[in-house]
Protein backbone atom coordinates (compact mmCIF):
# COMPACT_ATOMS: atom_id res chain seq x y z
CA UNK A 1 113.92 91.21 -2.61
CA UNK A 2 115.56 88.12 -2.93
CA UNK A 3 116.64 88.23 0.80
CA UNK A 4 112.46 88.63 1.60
CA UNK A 5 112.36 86.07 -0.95
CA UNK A 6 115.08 83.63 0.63
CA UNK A 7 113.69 84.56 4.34
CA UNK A 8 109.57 83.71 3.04
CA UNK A 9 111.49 80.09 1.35
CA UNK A 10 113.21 79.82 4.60
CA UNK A 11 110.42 79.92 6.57
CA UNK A 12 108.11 77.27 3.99
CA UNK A 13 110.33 74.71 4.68
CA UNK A 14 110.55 75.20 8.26
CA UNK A 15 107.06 74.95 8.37
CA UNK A 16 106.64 72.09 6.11
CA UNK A 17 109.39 70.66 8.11
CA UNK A 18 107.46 71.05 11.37
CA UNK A 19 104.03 70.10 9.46
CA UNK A 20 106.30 66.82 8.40
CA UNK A 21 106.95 66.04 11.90
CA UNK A 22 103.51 66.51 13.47
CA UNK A 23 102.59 64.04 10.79
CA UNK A 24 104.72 61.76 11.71
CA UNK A 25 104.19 61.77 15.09
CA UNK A 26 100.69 61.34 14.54
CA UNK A 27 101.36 58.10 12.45
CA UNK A 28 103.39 56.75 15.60
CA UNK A 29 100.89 57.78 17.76
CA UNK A 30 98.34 55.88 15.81
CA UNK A 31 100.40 53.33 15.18
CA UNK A 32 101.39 52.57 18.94
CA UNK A 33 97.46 52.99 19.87
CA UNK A 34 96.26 50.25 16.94
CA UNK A 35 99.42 48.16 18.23
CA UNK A 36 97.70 48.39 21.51
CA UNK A 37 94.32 47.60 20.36
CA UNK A 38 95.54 44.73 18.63
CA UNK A 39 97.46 43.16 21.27
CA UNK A 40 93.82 43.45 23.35
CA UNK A 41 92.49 41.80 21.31
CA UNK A 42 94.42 39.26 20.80
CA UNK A 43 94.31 38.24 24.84
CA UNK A 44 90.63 38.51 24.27
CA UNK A 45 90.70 35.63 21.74
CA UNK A 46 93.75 33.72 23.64
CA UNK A 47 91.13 33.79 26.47
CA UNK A 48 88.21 33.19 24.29
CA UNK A 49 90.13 30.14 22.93
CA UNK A 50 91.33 29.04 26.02
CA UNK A 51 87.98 29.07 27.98
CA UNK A 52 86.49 26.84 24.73
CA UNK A 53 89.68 24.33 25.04
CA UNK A 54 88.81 24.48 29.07
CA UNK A 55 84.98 23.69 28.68
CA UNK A 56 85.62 21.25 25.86
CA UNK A 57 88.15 19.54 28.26
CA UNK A 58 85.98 19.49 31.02
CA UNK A 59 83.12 17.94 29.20
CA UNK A 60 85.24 15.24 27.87
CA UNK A 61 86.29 14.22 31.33
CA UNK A 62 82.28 14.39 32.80
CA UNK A 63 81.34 12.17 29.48
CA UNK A 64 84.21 9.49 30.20
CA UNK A 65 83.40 9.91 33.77
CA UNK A 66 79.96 9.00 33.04
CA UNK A 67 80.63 5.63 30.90
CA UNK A 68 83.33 4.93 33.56
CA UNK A 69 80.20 4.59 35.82
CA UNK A 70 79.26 1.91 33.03
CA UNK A 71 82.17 0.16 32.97
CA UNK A 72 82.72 -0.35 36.60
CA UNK A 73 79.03 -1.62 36.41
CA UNK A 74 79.33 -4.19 33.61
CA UNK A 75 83.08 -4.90 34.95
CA UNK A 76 81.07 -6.30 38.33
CA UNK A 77 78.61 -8.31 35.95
CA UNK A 78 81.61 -9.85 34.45
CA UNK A 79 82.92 -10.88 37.51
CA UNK A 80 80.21 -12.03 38.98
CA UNK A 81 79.41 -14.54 36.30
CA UNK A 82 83.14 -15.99 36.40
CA UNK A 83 83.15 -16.39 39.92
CA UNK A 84 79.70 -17.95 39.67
CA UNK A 85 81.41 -20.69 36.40
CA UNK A 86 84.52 -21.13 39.22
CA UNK A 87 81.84 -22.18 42.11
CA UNK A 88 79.91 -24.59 39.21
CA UNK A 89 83.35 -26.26 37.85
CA UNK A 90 84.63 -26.73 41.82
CA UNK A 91 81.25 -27.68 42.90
CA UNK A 92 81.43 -30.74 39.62
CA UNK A 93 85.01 -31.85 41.01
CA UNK A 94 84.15 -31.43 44.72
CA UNK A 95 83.09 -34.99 45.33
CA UNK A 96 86.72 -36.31 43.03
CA UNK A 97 88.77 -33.91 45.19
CA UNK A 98 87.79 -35.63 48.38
CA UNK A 99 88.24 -39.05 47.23
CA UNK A 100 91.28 -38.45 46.08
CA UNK A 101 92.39 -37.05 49.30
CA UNK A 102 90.92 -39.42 51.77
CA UNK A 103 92.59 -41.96 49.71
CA UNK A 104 95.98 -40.65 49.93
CA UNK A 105 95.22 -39.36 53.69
CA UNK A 106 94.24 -43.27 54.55
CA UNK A 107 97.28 -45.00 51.96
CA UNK A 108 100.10 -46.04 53.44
């Protein structure tokens, strides 16, 4: 009897031995699969977050490309009023220039 006995405890703990290890490799299995799924999805968001930086990026530069339109605009305004006070302040000294230089042209 205790031989059936020590044969029927043998064979428990071989199958809670092999019961232990199907467990366990259903944890890794598991694990490995949600280790998967959450590397997914975290390229999903990197790409998420990347095409949001990209759009962001790209609406910054059509918004500065836009007032750069502006500034070239009110850039040529600005120059054309300084070049328009140069022609008024030569055109006020034009008659003193030539004086001056037909008198030191016709000095001796």
């Amino acid at each position: 009897m205790d031989s059936v006995r020590g044969q029927r405890g043998i064979h428990m703990l071989l199958a809670a031995e092999q019961e232990a290890q199907e467990i366990i490799s259903k944890a890794r299995n598991m694990k490995t699969a949600r280790l998967k799924q959450a590397k997914d999805e975290a390229e999903w968001e990197a790409t998420a977050y990347r095409a949001s930086l990209e759009e962001d990026y790209k609406r910054k530069v059509s918004e500065a490309s836009g007032s750069s339109g502006w500034n070239v605009k009110k850039l040529d305004e600005e120059t054309e009023m300084k070049i328009q006070n140069l022609k008024d302040a030569s055109s006020k000294v034009h008659g003193d220039v030539i004086s001056m230089l037909l008198k030191h042209v016709t000095t001796v």
